[in-house]
N, C-alpha and C. Protein backbone atom coordinates (compact mmCIF):
# COMPACT_ATOMS: atom_id res chain seq x y z
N UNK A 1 -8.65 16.19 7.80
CA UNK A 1 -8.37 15.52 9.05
C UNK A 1 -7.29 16.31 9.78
N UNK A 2 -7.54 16.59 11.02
CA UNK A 2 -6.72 17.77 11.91
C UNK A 2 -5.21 16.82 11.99
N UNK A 3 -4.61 16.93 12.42
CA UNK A 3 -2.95 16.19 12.73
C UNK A 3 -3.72 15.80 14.35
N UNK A 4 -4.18 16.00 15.22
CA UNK A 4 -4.74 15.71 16.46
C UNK A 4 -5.34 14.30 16.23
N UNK A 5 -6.52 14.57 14.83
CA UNK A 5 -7.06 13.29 14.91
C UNK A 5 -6.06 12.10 14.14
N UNK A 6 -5.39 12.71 12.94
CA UNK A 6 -4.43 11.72 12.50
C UNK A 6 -3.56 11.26 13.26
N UNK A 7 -3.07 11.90 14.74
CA UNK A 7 -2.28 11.00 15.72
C UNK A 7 -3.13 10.48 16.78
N UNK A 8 -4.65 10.27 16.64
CA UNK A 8 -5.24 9.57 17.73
C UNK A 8 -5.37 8.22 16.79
N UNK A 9 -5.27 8.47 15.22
CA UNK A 9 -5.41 6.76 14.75
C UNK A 9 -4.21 6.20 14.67
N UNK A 10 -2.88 6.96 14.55
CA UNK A 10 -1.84 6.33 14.30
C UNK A 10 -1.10 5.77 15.80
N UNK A 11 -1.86 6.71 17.12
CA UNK A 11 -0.89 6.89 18.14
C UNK A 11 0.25 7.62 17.93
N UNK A 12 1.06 7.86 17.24
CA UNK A 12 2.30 8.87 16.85
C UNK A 12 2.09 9.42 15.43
N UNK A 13 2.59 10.77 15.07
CA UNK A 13 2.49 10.91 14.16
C UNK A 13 4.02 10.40 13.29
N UNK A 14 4.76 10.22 12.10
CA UNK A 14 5.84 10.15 11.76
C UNK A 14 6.47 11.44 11.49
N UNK A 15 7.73 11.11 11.41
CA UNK A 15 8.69 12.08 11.48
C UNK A 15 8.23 12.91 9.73
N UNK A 16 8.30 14.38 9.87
CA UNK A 16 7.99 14.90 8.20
C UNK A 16 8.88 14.12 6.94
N UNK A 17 10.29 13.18 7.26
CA UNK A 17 10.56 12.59 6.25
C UNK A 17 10.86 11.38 6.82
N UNK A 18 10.71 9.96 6.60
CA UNK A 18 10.77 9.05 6.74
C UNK A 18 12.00 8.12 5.87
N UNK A 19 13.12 7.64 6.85
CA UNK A 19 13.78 7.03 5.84
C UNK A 19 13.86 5.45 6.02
N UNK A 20 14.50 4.93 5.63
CA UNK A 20 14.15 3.12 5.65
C UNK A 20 14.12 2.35 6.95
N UNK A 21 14.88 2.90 7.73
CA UNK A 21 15.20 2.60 9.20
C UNK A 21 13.69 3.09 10.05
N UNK A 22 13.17 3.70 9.84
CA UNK A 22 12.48 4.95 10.66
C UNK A 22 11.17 3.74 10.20
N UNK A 23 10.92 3.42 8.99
CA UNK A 23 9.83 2.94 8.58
C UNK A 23 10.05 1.36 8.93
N UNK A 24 11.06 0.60 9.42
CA UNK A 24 11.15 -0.61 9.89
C UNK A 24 11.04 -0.54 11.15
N UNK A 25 11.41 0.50 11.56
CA UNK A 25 10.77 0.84 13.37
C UNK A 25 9.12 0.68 13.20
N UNK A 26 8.28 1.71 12.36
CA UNK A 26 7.43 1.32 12.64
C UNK A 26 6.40 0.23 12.01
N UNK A 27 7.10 -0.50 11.35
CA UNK A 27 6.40 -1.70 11.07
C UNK A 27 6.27 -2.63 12.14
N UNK A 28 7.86 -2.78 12.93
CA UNK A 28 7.79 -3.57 13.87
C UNK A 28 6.19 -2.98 15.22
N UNK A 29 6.17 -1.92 15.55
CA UNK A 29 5.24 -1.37 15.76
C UNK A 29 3.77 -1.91 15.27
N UNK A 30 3.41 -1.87 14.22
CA UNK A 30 2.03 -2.26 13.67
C UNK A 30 1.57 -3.74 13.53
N UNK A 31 0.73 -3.93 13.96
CA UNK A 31 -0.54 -3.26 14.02
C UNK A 31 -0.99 -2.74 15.31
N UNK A 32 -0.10 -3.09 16.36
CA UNK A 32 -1.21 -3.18 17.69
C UNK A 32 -0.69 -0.87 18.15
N UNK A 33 0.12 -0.46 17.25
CA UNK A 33 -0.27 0.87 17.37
C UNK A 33 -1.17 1.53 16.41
N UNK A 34 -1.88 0.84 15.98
CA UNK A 34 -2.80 1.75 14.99
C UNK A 34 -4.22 1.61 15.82
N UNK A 35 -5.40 2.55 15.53
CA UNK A 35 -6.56 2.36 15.73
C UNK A 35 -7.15 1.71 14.37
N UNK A 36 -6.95 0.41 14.24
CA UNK A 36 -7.75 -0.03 13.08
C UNK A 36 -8.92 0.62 12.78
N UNK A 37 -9.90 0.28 14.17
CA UNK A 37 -11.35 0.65 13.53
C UNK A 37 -11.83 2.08 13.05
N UNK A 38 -10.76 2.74 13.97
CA UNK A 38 -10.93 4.13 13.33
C UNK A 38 -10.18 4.41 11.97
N UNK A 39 -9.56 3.66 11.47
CA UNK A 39 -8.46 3.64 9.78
C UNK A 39 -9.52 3.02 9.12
N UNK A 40 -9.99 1.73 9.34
CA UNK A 40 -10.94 0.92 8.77
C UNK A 40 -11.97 2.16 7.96
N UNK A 41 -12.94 3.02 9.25
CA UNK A 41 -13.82 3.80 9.07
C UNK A 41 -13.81 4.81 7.82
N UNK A 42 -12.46 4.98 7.28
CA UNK A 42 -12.19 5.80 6.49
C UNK A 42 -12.06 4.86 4.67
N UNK A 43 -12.47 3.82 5.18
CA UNK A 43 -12.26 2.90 3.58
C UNK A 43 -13.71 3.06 2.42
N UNK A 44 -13.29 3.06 1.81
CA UNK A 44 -14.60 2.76 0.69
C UNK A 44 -14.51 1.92 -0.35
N UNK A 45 -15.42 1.88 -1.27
CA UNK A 45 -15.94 0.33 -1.65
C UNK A 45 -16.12 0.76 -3.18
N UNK A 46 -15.93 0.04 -4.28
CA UNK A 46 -16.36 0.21 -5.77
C UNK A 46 -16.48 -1.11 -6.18
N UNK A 47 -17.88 -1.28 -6.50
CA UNK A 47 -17.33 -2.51 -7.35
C UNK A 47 -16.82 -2.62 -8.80
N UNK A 48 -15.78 -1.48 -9.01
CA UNK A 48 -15.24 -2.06 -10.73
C UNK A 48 -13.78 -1.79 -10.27
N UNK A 49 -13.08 -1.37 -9.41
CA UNK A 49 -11.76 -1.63 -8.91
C UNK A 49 -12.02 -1.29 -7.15
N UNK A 50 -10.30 -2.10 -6.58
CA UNK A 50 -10.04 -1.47 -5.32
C UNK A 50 -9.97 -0.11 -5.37
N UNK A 51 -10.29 0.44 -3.98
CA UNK A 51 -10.18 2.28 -3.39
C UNK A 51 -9.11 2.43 -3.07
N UNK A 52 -8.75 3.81 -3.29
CA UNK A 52 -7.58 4.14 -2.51
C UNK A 52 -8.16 5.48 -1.86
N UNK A 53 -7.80 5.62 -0.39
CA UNK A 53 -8.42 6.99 0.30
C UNK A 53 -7.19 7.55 0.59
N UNK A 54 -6.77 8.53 0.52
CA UNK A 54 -5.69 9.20 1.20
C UNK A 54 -6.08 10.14 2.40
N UNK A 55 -5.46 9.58 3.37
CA UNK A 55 -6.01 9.68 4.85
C UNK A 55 -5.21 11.63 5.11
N UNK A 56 -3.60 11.22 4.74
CA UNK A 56 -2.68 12.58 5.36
C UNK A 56 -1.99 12.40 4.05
N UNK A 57 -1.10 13.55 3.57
CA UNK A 57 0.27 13.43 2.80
C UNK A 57 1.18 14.59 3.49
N UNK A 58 2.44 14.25 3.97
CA UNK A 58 3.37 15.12 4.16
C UNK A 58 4.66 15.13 3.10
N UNK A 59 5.60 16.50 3.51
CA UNK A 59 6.30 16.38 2.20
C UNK A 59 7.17 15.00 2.01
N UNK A 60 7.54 14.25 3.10
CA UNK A 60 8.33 12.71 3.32
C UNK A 60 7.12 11.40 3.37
N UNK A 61 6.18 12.07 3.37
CA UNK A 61 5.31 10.23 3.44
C UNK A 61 4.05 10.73 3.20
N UNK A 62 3.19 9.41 2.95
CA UNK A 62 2.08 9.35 2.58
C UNK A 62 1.62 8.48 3.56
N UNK A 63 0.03 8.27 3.95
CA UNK A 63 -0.62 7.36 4.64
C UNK A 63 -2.18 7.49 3.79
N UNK A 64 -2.63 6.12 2.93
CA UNK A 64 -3.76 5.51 2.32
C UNK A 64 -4.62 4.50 2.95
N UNK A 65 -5.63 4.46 2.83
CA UNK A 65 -6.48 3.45 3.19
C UNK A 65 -7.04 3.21 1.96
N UNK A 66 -7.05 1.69 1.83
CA UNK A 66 -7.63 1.21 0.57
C UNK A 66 -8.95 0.36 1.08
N UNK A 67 -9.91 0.02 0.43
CA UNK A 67 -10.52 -0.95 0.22
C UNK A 67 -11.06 -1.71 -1.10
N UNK A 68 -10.96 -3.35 -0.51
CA UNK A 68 -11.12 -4.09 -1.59
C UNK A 68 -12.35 -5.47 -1.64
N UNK A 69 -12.87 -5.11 -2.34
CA UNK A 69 -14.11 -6.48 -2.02
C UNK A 69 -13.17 -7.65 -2.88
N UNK A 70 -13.85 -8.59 -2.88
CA UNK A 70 -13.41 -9.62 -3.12
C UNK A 70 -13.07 -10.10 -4.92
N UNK A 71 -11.70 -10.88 -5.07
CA UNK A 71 -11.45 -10.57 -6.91
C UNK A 71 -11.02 -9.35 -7.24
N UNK A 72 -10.76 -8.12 -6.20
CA UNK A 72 -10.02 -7.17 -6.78
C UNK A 72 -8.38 -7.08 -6.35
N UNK A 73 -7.83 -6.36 -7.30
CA UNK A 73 -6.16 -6.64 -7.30
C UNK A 73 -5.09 -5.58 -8.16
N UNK A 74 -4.46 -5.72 -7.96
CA UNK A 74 -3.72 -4.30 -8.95
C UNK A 74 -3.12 -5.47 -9.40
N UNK A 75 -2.35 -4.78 -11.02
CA UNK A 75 -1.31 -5.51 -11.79
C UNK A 75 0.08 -5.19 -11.31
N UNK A 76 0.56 -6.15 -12.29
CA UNK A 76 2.12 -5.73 -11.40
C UNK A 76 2.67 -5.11 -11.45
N UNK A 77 3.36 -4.00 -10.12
CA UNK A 77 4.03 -3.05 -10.71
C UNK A 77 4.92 -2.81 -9.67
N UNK A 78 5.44 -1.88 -9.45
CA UNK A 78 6.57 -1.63 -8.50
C UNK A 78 6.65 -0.03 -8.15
N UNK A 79 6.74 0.57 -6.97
CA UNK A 79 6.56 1.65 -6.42
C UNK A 79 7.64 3.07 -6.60
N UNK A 80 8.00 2.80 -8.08
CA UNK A 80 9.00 4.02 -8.00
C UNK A 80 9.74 4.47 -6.75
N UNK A 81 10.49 5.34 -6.42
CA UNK A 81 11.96 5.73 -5.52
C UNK A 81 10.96 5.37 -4.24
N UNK A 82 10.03 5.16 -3.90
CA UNK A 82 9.09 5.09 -2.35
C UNK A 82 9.68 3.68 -1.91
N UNK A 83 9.59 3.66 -0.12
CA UNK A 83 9.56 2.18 0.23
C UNK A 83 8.01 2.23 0.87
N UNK A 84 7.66 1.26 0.99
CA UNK A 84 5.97 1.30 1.87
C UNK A 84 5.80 -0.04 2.90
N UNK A 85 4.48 0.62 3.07
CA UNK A 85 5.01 -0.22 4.83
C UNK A 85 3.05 -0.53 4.42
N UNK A 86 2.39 -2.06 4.37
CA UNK A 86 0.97 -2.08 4.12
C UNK A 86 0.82 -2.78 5.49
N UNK A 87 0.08 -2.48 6.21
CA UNK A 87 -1.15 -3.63 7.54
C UNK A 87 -2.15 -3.65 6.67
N UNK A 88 -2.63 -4.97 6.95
CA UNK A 88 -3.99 -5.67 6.64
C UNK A 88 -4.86 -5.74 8.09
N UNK A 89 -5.95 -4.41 7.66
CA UNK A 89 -6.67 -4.33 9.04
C UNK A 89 -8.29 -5.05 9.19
N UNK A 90 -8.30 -5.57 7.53
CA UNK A 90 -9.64 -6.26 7.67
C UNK A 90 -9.49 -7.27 6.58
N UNK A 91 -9.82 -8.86 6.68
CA UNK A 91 -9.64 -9.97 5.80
C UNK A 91 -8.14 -9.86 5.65
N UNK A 92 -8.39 -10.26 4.49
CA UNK A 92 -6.65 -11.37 4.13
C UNK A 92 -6.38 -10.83 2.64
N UNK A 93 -4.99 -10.18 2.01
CA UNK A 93 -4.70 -10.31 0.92
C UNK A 93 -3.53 -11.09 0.76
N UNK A 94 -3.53 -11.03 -0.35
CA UNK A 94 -2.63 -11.98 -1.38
C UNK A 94 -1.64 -11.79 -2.31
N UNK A 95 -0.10 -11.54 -1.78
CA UNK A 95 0.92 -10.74 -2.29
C UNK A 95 1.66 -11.61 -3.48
N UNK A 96 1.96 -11.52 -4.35
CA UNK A 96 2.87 -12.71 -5.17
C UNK A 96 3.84 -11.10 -5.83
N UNK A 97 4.94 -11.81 -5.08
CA UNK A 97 6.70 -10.92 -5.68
C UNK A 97 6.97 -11.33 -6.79
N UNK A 98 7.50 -10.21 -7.81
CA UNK A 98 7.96 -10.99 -8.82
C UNK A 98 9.32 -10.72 -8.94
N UNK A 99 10.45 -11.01 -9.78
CA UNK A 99 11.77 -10.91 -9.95
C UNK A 99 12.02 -10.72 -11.22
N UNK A 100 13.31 -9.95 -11.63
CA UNK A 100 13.91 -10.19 -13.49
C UNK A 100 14.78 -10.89 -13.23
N UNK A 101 13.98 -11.86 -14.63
CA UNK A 101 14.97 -13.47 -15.11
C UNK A 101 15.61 -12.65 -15.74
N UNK A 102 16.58 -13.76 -16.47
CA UNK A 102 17.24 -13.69 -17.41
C UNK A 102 16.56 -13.18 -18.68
N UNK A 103 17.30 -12.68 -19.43
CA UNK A 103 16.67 -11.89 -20.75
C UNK A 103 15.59 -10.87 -19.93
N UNK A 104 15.52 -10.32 -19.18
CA UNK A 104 14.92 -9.06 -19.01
C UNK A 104 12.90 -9.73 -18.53
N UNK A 105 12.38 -11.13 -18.35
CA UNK A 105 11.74 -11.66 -17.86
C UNK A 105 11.16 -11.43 -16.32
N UNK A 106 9.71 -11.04 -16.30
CA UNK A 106 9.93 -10.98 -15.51
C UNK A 106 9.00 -12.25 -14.16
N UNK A 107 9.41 -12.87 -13.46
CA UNK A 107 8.90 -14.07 -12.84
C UNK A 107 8.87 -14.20 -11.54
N UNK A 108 7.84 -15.05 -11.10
CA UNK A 108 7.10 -15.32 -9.59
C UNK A 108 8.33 -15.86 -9.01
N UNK A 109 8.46 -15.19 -7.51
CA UNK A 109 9.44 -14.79 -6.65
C UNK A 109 8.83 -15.89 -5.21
N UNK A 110 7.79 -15.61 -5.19
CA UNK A 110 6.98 -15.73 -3.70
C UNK A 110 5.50 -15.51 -3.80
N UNK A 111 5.07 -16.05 -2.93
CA UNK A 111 3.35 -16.08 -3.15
C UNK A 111 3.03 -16.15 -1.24
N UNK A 112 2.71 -15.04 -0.87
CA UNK A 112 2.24 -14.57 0.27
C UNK A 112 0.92 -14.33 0.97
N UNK A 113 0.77 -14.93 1.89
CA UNK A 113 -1.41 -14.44 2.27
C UNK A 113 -1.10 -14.02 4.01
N UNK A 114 -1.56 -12.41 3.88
CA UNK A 114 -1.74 -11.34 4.67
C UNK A 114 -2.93 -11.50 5.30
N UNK A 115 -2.79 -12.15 6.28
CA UNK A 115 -4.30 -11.82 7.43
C UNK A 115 -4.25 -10.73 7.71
N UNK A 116 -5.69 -10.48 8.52
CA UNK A 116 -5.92 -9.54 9.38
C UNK A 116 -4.71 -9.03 10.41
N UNK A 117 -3.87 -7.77 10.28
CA UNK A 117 -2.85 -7.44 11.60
C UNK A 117 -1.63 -7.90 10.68
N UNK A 118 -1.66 -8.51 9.59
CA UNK A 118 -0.47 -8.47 8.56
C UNK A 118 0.40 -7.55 8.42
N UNK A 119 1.33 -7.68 8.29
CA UNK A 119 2.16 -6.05 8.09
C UNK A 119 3.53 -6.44 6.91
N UNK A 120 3.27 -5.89 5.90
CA UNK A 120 4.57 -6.68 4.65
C UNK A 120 4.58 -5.12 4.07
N UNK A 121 6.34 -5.38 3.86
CA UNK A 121 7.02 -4.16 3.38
C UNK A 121 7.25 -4.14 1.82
N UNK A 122 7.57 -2.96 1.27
CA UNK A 122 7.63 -2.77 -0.46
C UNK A 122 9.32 -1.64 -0.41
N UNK A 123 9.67 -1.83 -1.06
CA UNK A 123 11.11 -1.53 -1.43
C UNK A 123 11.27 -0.97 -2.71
N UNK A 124 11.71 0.18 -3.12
CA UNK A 124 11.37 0.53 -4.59
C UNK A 124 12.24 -0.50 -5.76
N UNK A 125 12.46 -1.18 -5.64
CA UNK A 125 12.92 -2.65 -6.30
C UNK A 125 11.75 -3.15 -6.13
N UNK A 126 11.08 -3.64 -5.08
CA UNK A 126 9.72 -4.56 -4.81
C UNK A 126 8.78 -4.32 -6.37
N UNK A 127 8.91 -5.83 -6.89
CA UNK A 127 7.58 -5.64 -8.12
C UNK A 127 6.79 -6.67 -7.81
N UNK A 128 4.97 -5.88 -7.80
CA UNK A 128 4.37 -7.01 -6.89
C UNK A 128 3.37 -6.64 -7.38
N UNK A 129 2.41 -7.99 -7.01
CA UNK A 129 1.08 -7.70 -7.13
C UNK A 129 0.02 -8.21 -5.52
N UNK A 130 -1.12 -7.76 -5.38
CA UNK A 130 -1.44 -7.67 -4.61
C UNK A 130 -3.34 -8.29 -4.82
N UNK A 131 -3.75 -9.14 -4.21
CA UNK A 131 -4.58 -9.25 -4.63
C UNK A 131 -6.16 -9.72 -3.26
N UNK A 132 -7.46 -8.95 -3.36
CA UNK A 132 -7.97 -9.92 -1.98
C UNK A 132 -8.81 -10.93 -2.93
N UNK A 133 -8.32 -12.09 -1.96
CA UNK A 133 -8.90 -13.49 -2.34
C UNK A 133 -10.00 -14.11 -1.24
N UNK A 134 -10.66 -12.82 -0.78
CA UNK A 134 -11.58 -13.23 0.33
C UNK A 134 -13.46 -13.56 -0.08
N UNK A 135 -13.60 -13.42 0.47
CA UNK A 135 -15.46 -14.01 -0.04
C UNK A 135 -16.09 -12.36 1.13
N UNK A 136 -15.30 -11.71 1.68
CA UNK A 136 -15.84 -10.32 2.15
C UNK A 136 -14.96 -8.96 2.06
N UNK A 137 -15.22 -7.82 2.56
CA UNK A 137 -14.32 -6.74 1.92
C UNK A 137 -12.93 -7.21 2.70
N UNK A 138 -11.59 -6.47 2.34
CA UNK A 138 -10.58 -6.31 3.50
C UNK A 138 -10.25 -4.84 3.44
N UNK A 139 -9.67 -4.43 4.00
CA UNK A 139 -9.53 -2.99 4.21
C UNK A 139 -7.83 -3.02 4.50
N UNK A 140 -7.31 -2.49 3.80
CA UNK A 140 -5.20 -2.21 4.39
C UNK A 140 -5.31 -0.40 4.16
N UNK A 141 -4.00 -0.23 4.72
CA UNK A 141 -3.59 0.84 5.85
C UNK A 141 -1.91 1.17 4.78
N UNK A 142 -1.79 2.07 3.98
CA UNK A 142 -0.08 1.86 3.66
C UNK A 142 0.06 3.24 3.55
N UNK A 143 1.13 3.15 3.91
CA UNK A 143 2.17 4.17 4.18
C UNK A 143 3.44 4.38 3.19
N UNK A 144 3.87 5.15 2.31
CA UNK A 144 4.75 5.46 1.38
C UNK A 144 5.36 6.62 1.66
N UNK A 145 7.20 6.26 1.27
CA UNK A 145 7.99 7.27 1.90
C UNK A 145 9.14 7.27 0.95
N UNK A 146 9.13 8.62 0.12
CA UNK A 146 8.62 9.69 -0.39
C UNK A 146 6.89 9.04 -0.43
N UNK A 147 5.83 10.41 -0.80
CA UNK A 147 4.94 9.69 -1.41
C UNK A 147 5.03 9.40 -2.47
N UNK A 148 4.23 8.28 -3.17
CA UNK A 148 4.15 7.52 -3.65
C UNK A 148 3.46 8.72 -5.47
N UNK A 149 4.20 8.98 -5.76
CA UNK A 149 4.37 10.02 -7.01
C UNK A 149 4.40 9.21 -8.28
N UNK A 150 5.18 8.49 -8.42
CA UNK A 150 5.79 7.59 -9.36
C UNK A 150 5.54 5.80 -9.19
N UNK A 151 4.92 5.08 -10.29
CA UNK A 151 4.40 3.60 -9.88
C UNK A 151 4.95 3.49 -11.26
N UNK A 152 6.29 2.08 -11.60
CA UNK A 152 6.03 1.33 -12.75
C UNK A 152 4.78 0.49 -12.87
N UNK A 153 4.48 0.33 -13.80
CA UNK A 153 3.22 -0.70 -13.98
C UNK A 153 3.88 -2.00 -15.27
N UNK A 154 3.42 -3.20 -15.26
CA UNK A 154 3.96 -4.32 -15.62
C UNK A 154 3.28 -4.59 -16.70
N UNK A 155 3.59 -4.62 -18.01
CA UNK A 155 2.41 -5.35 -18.87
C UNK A 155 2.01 -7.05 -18.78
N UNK A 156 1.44 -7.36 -19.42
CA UNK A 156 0.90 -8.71 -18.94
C UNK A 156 2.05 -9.77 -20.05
N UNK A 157 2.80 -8.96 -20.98
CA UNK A 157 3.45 -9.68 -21.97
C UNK A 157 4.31 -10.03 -20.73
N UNK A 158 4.82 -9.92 -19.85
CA UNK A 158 6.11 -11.45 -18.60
C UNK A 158 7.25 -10.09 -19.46
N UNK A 159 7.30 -8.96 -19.51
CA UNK A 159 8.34 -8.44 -19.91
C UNK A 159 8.62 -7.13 -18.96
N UNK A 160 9.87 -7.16 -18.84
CA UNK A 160 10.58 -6.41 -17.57
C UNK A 160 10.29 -4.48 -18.32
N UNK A 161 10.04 -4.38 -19.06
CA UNK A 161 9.62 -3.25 -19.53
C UNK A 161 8.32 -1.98 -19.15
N UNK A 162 8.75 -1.37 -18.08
CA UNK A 162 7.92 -0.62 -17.11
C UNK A 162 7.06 0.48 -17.72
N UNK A 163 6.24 0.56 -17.42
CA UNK A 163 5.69 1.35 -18.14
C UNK A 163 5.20 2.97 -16.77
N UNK A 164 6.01 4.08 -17.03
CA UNK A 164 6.02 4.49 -16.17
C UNK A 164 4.21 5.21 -15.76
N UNK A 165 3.81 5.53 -14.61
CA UNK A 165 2.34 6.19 -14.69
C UNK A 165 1.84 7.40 -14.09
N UNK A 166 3.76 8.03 -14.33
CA UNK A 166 3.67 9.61 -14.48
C UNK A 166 3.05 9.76 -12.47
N UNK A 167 2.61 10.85 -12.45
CA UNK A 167 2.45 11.38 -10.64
C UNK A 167 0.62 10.91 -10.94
N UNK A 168 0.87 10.26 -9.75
CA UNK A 168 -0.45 9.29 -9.33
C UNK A 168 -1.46 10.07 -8.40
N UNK A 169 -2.43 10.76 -8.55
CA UNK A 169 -3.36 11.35 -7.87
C UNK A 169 -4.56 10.59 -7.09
N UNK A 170 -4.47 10.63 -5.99
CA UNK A 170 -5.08 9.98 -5.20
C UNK A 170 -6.87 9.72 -5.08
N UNK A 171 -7.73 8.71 -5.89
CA UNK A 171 -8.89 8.67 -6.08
C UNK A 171 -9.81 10.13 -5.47
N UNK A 172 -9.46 9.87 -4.40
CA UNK A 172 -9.88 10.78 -3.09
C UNK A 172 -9.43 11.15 -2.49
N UNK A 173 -9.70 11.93 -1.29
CA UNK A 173 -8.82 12.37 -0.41
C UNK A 173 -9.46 13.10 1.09
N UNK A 174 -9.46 12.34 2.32
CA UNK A 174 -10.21 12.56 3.15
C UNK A 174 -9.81 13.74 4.06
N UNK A 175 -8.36 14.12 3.73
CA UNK A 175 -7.94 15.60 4.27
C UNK A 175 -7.99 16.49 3.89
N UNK A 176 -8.80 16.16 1.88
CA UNK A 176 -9.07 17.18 1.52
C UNK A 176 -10.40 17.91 1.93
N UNK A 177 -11.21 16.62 2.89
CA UNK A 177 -12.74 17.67 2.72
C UNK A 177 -12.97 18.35 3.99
């Protein structure tokens, strides 16, 4: 994907490093600066997990398009040193935060539902899960700054004990073809 066409879907391109401020500017921004249908266009479909497409990567950020049919969800985990910035550009997902209790526990914070034009932020503290609870696909749009290299992942034992998943290679990659 040329940088021409990646700033006709974004309307701007971002700055080569993105820091926390820069990425709350453009959240406030999204959705109505994105070309959804042209981000949308770039999603794909599995039915044995959600997609992840990687649209651009620069050396300060990343920009993914995922898609998810319905009952799919990641486990819980939390985004290593990255903060991320997700729009929900098609259906509705389903965010539940978690927190560490006491004794190193780890427990439901918040329970969130992302329409269409949604826009919810991740913090490398943020441990979350994400899930679509729709009856059709939804399609989200996220952005990670550093990219997104490093993901704890949560075991299902409720224990604060991360399991790290090493540099994360992107299913696909639509700037690669």
């Amino acid at each position: 994907m040329s940088s021409l066409e990646l700033q006709r879907l974004l309307g701007c391109l971002p700055p080569p490093f993105l820091d926390e401020a820069e990425l709350a500017a453009l959240a406030r921004g999204w959705p109505a600066a994105l070309d959804g249908t042209g981000l949308a266009a770039h999603a794909r479909f599995s039915d044995r997990e959600y997609t992840r497409i990687a649209i651009h990567r620069a050396p300060g950020w990343e920009l993914l398009v995922v898609g998810w049919l319905p009952g799919q969800r990641t486990g819980a985990h939390g985004h290593g040193e990255s903060h991320g910035l997700t729009c929900v550009l098609e259906g509705t997902l389903v965010e539940v935060e978690y927190g560490l209790g006491p004794g190193g526990q780890v427990r439901k914070l918040a329970r969130r539902k992302h329409p269409a034009g949604g826009v919810f932020r991740e913090r490398p503290e943020t441990i979350h899960t994400v899930e679509h609870a729709g009856h059709a696909r939804a399609i989200s749009l996220h952005l990670y700054a550093p990219p997104l290299d490093r993901m704890e992942v949560y075991g299902s034992t409720g224990t604060s004990q991360p399991r790290g998943s090493g540099r994360r290679a992107p299913k696909s990659s639509v700037s690669a073809r």
